[in-house]
Protein backbone atom coordinates (compact mmCIF):
# COMPACT_ATOMS: atom_id res chain seq x y z
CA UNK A 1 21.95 -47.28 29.70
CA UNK A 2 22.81 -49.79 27.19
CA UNK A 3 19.38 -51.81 25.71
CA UNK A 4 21.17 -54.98 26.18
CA UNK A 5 21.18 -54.88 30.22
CA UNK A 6 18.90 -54.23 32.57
CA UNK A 7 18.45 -51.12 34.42
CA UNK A 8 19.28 -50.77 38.27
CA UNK A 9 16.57 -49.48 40.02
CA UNK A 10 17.98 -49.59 43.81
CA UNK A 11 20.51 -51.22 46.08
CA UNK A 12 20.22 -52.47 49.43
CA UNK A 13 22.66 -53.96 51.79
CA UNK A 14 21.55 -56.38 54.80
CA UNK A 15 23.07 -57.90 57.68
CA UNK A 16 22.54 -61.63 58.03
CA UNK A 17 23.09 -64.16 60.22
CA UNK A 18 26.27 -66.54 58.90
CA UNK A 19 25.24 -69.90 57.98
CA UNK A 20 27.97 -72.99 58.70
CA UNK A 21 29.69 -72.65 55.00
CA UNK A 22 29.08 -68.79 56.19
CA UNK A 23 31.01 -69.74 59.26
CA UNK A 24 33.66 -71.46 57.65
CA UNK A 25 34.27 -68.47 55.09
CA UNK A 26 34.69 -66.09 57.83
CA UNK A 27 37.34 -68.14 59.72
CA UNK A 28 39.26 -69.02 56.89
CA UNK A 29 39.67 -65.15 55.76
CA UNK A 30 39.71 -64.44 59.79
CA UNK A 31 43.40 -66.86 59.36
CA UNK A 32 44.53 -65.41 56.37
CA UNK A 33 44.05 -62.42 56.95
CA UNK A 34 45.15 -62.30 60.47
CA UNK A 35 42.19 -60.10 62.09
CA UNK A 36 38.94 -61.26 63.77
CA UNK A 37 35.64 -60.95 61.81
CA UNK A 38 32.55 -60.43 63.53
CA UNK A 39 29.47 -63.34 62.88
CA UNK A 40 28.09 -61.59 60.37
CA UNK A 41 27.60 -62.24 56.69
CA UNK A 42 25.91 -59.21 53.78
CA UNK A 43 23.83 -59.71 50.86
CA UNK A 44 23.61 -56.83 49.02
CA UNK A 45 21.06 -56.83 46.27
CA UNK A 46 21.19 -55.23 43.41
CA UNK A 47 17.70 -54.38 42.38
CA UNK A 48 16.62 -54.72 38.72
CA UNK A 49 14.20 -53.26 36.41
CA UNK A 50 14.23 -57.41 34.70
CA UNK A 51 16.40 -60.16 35.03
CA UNK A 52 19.23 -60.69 32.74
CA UNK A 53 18.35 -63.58 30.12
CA UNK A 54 19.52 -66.48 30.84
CA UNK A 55 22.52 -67.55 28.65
CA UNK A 56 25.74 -69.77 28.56
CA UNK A 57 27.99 -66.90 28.89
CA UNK A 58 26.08 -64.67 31.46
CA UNK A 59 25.91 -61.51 32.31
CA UNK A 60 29.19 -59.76 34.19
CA UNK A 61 28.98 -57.54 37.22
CA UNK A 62 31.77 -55.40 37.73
CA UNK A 63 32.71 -53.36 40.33
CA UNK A 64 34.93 -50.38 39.13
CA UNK A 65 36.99 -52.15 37.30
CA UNK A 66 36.88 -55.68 39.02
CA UNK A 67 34.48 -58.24 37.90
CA UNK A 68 32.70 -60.13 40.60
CA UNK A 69 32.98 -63.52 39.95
CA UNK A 70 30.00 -64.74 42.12
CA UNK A 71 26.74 -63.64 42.20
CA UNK A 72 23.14 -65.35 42.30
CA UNK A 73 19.24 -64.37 41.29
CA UNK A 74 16.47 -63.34 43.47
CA UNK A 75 12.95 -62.94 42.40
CA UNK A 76 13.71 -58.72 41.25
CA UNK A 77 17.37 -58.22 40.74
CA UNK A 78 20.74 -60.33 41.68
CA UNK A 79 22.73 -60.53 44.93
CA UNK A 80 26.45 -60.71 46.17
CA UNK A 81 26.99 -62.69 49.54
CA UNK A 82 29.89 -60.68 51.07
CA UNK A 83 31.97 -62.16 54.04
CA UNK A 84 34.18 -59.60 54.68
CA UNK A 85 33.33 -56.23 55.48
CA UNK A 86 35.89 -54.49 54.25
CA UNK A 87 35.11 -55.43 50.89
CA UNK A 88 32.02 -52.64 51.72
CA UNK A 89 34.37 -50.11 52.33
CA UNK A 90 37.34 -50.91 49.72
CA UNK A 91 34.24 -50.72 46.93
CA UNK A 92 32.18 -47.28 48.40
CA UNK A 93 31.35 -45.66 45.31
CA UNK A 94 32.80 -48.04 43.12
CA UNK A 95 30.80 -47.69 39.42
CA UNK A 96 28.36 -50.35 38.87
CA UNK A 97 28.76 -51.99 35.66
CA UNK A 98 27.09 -54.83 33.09
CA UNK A 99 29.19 -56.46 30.43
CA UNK A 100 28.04 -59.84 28.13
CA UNK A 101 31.35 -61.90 27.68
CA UNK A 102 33.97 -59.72 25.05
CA UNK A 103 31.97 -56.84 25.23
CA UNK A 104 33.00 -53.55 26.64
CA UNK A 105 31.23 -52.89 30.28
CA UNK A 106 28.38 -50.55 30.30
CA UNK A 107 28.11 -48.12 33.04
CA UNK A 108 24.76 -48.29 34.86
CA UNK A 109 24.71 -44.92 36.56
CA UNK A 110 24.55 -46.58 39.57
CA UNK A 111 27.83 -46.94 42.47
CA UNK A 112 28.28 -48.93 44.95
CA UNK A 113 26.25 -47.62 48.24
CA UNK A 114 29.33 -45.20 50.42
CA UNK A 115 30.85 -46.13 53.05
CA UNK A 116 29.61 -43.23 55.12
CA UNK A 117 26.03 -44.03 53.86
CA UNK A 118 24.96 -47.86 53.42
CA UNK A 119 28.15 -49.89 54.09
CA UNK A 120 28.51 -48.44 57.72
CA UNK A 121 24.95 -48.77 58.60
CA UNK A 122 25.33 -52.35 57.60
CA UNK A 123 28.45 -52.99 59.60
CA UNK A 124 26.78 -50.98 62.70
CA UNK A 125 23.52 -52.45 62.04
CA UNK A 126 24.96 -56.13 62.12
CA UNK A 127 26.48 -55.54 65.45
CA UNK A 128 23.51 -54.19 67.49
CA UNK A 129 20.32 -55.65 65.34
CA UNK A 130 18.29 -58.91 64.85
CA UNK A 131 19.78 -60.25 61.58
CA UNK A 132 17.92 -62.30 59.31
CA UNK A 133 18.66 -65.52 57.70
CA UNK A 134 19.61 -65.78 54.23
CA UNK A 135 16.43 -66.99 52.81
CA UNK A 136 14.36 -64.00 54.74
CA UNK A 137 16.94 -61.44 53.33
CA UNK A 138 16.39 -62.41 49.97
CA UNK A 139 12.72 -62.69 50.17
CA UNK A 140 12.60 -59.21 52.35
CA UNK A 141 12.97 -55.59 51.01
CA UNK A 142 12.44 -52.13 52.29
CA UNK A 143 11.67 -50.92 49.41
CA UNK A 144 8.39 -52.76 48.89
């Protein structure tokens, strides 16, 4: 792992009950995209040995080889609010990787949680389980 970015040190993906702009996200891409998406939203965080530094540029997560133009902060890593579930399966065991603007990407050792593993038992989970709002699911963690 490169000194410049933090290290991963777990990943955890979690159901949550869709907010209205939530909502609105899921019927537009329910339109466009011609199928009907279950009320359910996913934050998956990204837990982090420390939080990038805060900078004008900013730090930039990619998945394989797509950079992920939207993420946020939480108190021990950063988060992606996903809408669509296939976006959990079409990245299953996608490399993780870090890059500072015009550098090359640094791999993080870490992939994207499988399909078969942590994607599906978020997609199952969401279906069946209590879901929690966005602010507990950021605040939560079973891992401690």
């Amino acid at each position: 792992m490169n000194e410049l970015y933090p290290s991963i040190t777990g990943i955890e993906i979690i159901p949550i009950e869709p907010r209205a702009i939530d909502l609105t996200y899921l019927e537009n891409i329910s339109r466009a995209e011609g199928v009907q998406l279950p009320r359910v939203a996913y934050i998956v965080k990204i837990f982090l040995d420390q939080l990038p530094a805060p900078t004008g540029a900013g730090m930039q997560v990619l998945l394989g080889e797509e950079p992920i133009r939207r993420y946020g902060q939480f108190s021990r890593g950063i988060f992606l609010l996903v809408h669509n579930p296939r976006f959990l399966s079409e990245h299953a065991g996608a490399p993780i990787r870090f890059r500072w603007d015009g550098t090359e990407p640094s791999d993080t050792g870490w992939q994207f949680p499988s399909s078969s593993v942590a994607a599906e038992g978020a997609i199952a989970a969401a279906e069946t389980a209590p879901r929690s709002s966005f602010e507990d699911a950021l605040e939560r963690s079973v891992r401690g």
